[in-house]
Protein backbone atom coordinates (compact mmCIF):
# COMPACT_ATOMS: atom_id res chain seq x y z
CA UNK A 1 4.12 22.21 7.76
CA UNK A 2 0.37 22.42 7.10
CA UNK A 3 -2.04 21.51 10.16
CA UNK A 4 -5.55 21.44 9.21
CA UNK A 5 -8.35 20.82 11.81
CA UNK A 6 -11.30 18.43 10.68
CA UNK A 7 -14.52 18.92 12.75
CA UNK A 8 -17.88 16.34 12.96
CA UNK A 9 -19.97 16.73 9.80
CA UNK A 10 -22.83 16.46 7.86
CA UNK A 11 -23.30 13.09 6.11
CA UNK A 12 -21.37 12.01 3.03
CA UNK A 13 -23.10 12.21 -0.31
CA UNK A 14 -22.77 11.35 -3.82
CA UNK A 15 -20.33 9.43 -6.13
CA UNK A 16 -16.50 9.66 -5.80
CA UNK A 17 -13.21 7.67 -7.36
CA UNK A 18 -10.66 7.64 -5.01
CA UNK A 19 -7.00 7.58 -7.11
CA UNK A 20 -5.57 4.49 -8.68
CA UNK A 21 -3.76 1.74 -6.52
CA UNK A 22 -0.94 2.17 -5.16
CA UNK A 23 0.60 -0.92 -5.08
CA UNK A 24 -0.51 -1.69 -8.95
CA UNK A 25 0.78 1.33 -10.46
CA UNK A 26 4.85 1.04 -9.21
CA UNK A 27 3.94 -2.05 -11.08
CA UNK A 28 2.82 -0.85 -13.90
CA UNK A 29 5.34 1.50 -14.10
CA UNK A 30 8.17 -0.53 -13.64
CA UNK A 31 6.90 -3.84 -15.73
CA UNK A 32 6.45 -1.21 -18.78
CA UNK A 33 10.17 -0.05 -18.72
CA UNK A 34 11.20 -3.60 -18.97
CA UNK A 35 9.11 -4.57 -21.50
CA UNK A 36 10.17 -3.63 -25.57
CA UNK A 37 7.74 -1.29 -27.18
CA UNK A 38 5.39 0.80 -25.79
CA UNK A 39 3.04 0.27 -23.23
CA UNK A 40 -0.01 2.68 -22.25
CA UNK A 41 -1.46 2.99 -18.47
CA UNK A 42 -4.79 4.85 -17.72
CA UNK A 43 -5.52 5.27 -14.17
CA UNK A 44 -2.29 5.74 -12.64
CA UNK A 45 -1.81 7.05 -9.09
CA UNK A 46 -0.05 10.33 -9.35
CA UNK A 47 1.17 10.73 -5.89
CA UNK A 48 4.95 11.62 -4.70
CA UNK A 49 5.65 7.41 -4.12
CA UNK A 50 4.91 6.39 -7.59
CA UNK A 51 6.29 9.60 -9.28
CA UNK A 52 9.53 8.61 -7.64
CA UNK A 53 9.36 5.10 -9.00
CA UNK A 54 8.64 6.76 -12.43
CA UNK A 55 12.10 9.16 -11.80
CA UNK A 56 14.16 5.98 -11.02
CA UNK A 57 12.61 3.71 -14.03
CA UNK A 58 13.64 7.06 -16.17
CA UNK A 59 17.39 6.91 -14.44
CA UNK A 60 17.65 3.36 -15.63
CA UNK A 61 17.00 3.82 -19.37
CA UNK A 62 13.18 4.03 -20.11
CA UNK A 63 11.11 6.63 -21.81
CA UNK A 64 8.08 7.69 -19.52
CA UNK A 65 5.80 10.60 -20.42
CA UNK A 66 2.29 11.57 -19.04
CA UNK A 67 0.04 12.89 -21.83
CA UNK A 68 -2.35 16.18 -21.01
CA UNK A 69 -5.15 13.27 -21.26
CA UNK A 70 -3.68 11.68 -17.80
CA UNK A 71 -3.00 8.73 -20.18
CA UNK A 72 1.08 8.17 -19.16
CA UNK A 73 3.21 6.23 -21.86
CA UNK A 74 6.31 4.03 -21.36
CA UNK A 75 8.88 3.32 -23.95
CA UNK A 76 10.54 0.33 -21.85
CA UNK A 77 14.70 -0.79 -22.11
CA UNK A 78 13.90 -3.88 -22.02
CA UNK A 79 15.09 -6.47 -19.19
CA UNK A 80 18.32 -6.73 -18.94
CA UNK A 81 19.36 -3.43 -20.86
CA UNK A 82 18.92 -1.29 -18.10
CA UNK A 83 21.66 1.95 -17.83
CA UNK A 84 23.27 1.53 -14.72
CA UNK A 85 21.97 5.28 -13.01
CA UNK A 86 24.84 8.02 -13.03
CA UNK A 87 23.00 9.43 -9.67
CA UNK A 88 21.64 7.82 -6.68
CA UNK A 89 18.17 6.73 -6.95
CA UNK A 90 16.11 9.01 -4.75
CA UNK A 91 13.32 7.16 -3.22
CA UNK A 92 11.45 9.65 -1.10
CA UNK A 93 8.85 7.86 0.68
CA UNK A 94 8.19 4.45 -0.54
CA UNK A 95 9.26 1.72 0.67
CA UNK A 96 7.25 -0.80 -2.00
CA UNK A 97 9.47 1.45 -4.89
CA UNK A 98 12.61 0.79 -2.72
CA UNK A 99 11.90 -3.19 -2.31
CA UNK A 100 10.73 -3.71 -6.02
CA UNK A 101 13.75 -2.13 -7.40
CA UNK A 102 16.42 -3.44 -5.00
CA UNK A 103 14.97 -6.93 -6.31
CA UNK A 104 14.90 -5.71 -10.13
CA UNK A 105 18.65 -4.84 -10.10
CA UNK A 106 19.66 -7.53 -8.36
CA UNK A 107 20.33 -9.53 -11.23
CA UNK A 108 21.82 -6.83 -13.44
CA UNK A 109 25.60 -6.30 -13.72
CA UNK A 110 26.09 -2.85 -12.25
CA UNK A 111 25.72 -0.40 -8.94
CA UNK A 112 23.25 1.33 -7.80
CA UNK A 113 22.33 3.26 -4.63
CA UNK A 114 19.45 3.94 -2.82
CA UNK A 115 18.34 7.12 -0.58
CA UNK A 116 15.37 8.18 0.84
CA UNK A 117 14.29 10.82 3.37
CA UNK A 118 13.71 10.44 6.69
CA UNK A 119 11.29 8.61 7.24
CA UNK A 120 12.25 6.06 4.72
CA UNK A 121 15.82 5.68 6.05
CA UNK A 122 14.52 4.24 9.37
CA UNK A 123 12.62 1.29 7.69
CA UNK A 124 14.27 -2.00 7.48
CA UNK A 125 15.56 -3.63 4.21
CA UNK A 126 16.91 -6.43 5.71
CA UNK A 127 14.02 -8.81 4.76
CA UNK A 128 15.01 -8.14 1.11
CA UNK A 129 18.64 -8.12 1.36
CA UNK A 130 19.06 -11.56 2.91
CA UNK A 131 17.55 -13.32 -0.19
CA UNK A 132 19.25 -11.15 -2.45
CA UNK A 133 22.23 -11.57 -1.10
CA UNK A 134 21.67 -15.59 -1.64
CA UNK A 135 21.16 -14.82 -5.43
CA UNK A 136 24.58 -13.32 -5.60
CA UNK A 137 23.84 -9.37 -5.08
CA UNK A 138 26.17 -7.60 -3.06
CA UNK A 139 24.62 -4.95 -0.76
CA UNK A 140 26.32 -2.56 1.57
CA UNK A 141 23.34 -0.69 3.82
CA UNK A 142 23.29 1.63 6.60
CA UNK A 143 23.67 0.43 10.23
CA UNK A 144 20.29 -1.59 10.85
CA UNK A 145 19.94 -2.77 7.58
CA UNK A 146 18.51 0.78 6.36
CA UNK A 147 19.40 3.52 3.62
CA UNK A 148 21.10 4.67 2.18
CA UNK A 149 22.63 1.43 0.74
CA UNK A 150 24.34 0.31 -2.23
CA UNK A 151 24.17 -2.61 -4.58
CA UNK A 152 26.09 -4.10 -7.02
CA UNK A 153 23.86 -6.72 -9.28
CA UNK A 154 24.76 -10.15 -9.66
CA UNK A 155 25.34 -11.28 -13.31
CA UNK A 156 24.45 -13.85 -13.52
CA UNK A 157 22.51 -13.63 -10.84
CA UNK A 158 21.79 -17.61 -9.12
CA UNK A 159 18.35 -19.38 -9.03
CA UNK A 160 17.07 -20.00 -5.60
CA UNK A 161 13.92 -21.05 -3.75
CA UNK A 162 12.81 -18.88 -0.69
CA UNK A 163 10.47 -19.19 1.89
CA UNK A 164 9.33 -15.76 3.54
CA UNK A 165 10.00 -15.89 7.09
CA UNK A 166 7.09 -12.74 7.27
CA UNK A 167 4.26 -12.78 5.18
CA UNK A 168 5.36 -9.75 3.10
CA UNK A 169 4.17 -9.08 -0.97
CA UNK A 170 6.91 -6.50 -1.12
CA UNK A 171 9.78 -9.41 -0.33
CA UNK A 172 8.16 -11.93 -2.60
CA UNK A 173 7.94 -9.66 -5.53
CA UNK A 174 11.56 -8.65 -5.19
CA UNK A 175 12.39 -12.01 -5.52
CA UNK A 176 10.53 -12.78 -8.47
CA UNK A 177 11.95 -9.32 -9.82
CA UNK A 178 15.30 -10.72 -9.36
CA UNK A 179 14.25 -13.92 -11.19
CA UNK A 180 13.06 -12.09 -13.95
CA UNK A 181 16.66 -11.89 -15.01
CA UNK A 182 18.32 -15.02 -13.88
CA UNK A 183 18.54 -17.84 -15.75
CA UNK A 184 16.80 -21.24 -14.22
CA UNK A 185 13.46 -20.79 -12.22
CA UNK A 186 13.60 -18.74 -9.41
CA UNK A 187 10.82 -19.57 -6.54
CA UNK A 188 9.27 -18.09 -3.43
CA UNK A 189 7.05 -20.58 -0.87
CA UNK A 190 4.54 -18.20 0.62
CA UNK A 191 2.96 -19.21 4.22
CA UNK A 192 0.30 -16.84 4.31
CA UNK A 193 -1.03 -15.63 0.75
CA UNK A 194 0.03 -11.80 0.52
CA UNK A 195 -1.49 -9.41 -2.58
CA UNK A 196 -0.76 -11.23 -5.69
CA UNK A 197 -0.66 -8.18 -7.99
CA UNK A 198 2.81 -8.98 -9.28
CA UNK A 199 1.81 -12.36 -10.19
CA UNK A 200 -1.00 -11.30 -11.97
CA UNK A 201 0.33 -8.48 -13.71
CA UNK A 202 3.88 -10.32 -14.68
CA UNK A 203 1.21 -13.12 -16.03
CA UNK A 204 0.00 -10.39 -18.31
CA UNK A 205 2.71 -8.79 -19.77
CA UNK A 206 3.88 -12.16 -20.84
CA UNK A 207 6.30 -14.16 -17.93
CA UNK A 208 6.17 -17.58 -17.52
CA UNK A 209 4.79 -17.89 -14.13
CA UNK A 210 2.98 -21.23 -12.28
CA UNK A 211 2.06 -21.35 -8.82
CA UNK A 212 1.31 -24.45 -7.08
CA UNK A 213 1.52 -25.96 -3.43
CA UNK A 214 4.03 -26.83 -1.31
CA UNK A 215 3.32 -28.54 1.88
CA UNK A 216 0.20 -27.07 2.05
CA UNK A 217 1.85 -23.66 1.35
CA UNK A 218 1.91 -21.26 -1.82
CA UNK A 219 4.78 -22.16 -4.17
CA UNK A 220 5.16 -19.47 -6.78
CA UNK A 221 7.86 -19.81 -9.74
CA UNK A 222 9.17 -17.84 -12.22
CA UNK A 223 11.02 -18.90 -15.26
CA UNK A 224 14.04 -16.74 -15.92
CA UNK A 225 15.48 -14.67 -19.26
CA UNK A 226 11.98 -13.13 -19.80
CA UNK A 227 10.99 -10.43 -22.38
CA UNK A 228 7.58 -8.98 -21.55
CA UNK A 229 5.64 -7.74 -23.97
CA UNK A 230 3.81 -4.03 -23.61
CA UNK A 231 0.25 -3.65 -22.70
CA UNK A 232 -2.53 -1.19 -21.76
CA UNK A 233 -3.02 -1.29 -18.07
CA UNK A 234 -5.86 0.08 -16.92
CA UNK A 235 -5.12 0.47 -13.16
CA UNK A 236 -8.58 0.44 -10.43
CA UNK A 237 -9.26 2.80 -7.59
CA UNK A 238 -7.07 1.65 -4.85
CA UNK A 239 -8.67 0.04 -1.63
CA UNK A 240 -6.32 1.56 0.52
CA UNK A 241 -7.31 5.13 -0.37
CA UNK A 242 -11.31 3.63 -0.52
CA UNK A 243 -10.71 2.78 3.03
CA UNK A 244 -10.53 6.18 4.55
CA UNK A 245 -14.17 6.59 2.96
CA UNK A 246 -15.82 3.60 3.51
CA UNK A 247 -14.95 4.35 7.47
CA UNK A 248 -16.11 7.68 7.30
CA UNK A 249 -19.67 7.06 5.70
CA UNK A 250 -20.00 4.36 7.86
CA UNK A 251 -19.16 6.43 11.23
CA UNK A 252 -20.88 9.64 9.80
CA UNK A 253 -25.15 9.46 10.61
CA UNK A 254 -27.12 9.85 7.38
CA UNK A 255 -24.46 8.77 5.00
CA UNK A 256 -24.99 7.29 1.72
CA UNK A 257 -21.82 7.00 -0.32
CA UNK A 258 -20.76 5.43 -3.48
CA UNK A 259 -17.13 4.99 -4.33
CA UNK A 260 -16.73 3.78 -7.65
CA UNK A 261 -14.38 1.27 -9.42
CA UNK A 262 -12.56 -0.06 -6.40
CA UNK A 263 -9.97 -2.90 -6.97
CA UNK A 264 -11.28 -6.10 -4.80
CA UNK A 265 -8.89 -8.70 -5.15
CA UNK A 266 -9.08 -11.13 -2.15
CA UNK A 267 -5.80 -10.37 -1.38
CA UNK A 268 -6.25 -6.66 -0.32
CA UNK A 269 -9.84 -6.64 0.06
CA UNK A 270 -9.60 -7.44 3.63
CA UNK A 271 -10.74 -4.49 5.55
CA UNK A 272 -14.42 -4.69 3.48
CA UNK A 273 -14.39 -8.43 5.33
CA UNK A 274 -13.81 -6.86 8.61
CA UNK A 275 -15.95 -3.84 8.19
CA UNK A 276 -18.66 -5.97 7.41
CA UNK A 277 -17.83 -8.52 10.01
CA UNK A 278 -18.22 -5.41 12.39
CA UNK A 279 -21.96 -5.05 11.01
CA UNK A 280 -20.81 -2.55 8.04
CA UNK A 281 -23.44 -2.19 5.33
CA UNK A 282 -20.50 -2.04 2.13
CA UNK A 283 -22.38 -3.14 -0.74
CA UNK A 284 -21.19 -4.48 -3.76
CA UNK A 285 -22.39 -3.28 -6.81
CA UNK A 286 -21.60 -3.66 -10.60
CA UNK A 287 -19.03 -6.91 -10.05
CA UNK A 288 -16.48 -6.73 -13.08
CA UNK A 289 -12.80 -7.85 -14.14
CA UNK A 290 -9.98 -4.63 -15.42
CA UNK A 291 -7.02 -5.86 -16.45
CA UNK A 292 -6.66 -8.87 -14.62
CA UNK A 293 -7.98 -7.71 -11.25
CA UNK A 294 -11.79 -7.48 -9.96
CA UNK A 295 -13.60 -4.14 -9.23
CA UNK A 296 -16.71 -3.17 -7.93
CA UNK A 297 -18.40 0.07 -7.19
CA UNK A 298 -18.93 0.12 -3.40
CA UNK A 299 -22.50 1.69 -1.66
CA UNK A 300 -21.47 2.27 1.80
CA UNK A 301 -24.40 3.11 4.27
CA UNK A 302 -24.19 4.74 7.66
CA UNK A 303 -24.45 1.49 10.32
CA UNK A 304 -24.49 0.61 13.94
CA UNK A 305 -20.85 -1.11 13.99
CA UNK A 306 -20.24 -3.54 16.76
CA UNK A 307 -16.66 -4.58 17.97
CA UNK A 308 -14.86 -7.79 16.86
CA UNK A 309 -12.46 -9.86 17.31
CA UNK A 310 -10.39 -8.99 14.20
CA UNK A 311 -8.71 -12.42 12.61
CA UNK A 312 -4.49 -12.10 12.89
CA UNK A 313 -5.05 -14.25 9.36
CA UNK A 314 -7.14 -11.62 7.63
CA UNK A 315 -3.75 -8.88 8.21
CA UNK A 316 -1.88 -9.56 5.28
CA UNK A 317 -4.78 -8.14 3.01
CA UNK A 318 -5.50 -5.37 4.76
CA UNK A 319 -2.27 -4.08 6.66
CA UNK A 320 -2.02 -0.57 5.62
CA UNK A 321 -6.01 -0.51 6.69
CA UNK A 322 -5.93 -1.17 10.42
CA UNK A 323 -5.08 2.35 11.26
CA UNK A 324 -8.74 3.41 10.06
CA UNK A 325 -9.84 0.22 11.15
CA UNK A 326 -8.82 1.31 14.79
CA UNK A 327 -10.92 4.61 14.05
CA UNK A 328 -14.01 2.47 12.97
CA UNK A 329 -13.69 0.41 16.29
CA UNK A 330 -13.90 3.69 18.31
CA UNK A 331 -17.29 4.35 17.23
CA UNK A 332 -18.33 0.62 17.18
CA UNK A 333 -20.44 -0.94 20.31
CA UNK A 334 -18.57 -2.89 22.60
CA UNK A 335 -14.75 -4.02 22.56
CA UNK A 336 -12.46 -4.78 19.31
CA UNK A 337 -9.59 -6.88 19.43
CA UNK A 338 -6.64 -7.08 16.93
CA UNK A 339 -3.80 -9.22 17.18
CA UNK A 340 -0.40 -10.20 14.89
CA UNK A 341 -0.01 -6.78 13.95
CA UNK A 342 3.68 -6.43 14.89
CA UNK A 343 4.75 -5.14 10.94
CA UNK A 344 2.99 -2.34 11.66
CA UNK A 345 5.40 -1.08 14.29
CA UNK A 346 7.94 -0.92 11.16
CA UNK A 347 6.10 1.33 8.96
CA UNK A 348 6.21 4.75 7.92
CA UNK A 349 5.67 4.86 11.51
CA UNK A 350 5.16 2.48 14.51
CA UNK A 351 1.52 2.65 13.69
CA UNK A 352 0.20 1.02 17.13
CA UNK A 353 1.69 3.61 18.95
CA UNK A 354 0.92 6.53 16.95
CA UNK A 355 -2.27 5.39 16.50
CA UNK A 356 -2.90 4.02 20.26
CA UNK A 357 -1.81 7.90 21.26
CA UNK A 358 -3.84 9.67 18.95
CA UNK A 359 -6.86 8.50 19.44
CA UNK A 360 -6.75 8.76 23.16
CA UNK A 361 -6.09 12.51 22.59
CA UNK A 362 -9.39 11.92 20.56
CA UNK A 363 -11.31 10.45 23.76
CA UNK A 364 -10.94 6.95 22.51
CA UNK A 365 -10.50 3.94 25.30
CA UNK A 366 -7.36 2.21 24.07
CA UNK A 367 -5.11 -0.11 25.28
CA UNK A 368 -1.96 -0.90 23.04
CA UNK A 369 0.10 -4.25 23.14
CA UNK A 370 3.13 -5.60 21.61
CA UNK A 371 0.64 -7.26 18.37
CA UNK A 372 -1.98 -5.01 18.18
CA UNK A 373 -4.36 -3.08 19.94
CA UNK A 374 -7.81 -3.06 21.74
CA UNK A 375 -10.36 -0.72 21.59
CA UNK A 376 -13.67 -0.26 23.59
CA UNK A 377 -15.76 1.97 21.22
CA UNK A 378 -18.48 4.70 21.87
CA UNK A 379 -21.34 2.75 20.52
CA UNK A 380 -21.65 5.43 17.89
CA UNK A 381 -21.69 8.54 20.31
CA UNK A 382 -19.13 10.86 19.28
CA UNK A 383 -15.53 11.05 20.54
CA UNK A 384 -15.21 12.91 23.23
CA UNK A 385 -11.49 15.03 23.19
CA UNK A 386 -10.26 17.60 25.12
CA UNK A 387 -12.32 20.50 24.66
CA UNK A 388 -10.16 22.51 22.84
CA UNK A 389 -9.95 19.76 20.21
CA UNK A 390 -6.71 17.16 19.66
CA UNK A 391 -3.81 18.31 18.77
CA UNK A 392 -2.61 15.16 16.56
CA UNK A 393 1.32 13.97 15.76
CA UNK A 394 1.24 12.27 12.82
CA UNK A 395 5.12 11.53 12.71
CA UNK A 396 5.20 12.36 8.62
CA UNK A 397 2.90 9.11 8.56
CA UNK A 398 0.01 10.07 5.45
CA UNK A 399 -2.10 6.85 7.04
CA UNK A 400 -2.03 8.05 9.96
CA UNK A 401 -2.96 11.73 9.13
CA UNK A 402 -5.47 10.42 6.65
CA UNK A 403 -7.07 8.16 9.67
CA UNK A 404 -7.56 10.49 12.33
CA UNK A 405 -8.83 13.11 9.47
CA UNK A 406 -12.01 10.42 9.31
CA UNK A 407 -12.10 9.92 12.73
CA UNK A 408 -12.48 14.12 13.67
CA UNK A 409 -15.44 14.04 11.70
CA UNK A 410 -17.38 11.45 14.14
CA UNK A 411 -15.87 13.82 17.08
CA UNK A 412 -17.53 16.30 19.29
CA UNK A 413 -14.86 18.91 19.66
CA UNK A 414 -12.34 17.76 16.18
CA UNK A 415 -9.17 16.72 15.59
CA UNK A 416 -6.21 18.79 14.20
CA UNK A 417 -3.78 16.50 12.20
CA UNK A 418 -0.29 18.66 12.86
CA UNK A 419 0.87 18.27 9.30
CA UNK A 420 -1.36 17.24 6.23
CA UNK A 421 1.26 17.59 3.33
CA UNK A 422 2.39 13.85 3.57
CA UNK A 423 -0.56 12.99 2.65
CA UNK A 424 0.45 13.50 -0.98
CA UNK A 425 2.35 10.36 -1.01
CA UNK A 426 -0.04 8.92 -1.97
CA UNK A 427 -3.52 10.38 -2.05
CA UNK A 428 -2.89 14.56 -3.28
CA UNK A 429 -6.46 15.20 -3.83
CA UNK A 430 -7.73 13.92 -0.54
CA UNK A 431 -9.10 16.35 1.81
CA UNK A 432 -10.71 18.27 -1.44
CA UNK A 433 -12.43 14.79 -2.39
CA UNK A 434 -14.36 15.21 1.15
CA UNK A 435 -14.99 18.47 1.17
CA UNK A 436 -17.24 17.71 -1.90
CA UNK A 437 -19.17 15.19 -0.40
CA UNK A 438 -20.27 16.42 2.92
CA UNK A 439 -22.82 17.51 2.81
């Protein structure tokens, strides 16, 4: 284990990029090994999630190699000439590598199985299984719906259309995944708009792919037997890791912070809407496309934040955020509300109760209930812990650890996160990217 203890600081300074997104570079990875040829991504997040995605794409048949430029090339299989793997596929962490790839071999002719470690195992899969299951996969999980689990791919795998009983990006795109492979059009009706990146990104490396409306709802269909062509991805600074230092220059007097090249897409953008709905000074600077996706460099000020009542309809782009969102809130003027929040007891951890916990240990005033959480915040006075500091459990959770890192630097006595190395899943450089801006 590796505690660290993070103390209140001077302000944040200077120009940073924060590592690539998350969510856009399993994609990357994983659309390259099915296209024919080779594809080249700049960018890509190196953490322990993706790397595993990159170990499993490897398993099933594709050529993947990082260059000493940090420029990683993909020789893809091709769909539908995957290998079946001759080991289980070891998923660590990630539960968006798990989803993606449970929905990719769905519709391929062979067995796989899935393991992860412990944390991982007590997530559920049932949200994917069900509709796989429809197309014709045959899964066998753990009790609960959990890993490890096997499958055995449906070919041919059958055409359906699905509507998501939870607003959830990873479920859609396993479903398209499994389209990707089946013959007919495959669709998913969407209630609430989740990130889009597999949309976009399938768009580009050459699926047919139209989305439309249904009842007033999303309809999203993909046309089946696809070959995607290679391409250069260029993948932007992901808003999830941007999050932990937009909060902290805006909690943190005297800050003046500029992240660079941060991927705004409407669809994941949402904690910038409710940071600035909170009084937030995030500027937006230098307004350009990358590969399909917008980016901006972001100037975030120190500001007087006041609390809000925090939209249950703005969640889906921003649900990995609220955890720093709940750190911004304790500094904030007057009460924030948050509501509809109930995935996030299903993450790495339940994040409403870790969360709720922690920052009491911090001094916060927090009440947790079954959605979400409410939060009366200092008015920008510094927490006030115990006086020997809080002693943090992060429960292996790097959000969590990464959350309450940002909130020990608007404390008066710190905060000691119990154990920093998950933190690598997905942002390794982390604490040495603040250490070079406070100042």
């Amino acid at each position: 284990m590796s505690a660290n203890t993070f103390t209140s600081s001077g302000p944040l300074r200077g120009h940073i990029r924060v590592p690539g997104d998350k969510s856009i570079s399993h994609r990357a990875l994983m659309f390259s090994s099915l296209a024919i040829g080779e594809s080249i991504i700049e960018g890509l997040l190196e953490g322990e999630d993706v790397l595993a995605t990159a170990a499993a794409m490897r398993q099933l048949g594709a050529e993947i190699e990082r260059g000493n430029d940090g420029i990683w090339r993909v020789h893809g299989a091709g769909l539908g000439s995957l290998l079946e793997p001759k080991q289980a596929l070891d998923m660590g962490n990630s539960g968006t590598s798990t989803r993606l790839l449970m929905g990719l071999l769905a519709s391929h002719g062979f067995t796989a199985t899935f393991t992860g470690d412990a944390s991982l195992s007590g997530r559920p899969m049932n949200r994917v299984i069900e509709p796989l299951s429809q197309m014709g996969a045959s899964i066998e999980a753990s009790a609960d719906g959990t890993l490890p689990l096997m499958m055995r791919g449906a070919l041919p795998a059958v055409p359906i259309t699905y509507r998501l009983p939870v607003a959830s990006a990873q479920v859609k795109s396993a479903v398209l995944l499994a389209g990707l492979n089946t013959p007919g059009i495959t669709s998913v009706i969407e209630p609430v708009a989740t990130r889009d990146h597999t949309e976009r990104m399938l768009k580009g490396f050459g699926a047919t792919l139209e989305i439309g409306d249904h009842d007033g709802e999303r309809l999203i269909s993909i046309h089946g037997d696809a070959v995607l062509e290679p391409q250069q991805v260029i993948v932007p600074g992901d808003p999830s890791s941007a999050a932990f230092f937009i909060v902290a220059a805006l909690i943190v007097p005297d800050s003046d912070l500029v992240i660079e090249n941060v991927g705004m897409n409407d669809t994941r953008a949402g904690i910038v809407h409710a940071l600035r709905q909170m009084g937030g000074n995030i500027e937006g600077m230098n307004l350009r496309e990358v590969g399909g996706e917008p980016v901006a460099d972001l100037r975030v000020t120190h500001s007087a934040l006041k609390g809000a009542e925090i939209e249950p309809a703005l969640a889906p782009s921003m649900i990995d955020e609220f955890p720093v969102l709940f750190v911004a809130a304790a500094l904030a003027e007057g009460t924030t509300k948050t509501s509809g929040l109930e995935e996030l007891r299903v993450k790495e951890s339940d994040r409403l109760a870790t969360m709720a916990s922690a920052l009491k240990l911090a001094g916060a005033k927090v009440e947790e209930h079954e959605d979400g959480l409410t939060i009366e915040g200092t008015g920008g006075e510094p927490l006030r812990g115990t006086p020997d500091g809080a002693q943090v459990q992060t429960l292996l959770d790097h959000r969590i650890s990464m959350s309450m890192a940002v909130a020990g630097l608007a404390s008066r006595n710190g905060v000691t996160i119990d154990d920093t190395a998950p933190i690598a899943t997905s942002f390794p450089n982390f604490t040495e990217l603040m250490g070079q801006i406070i100042e």
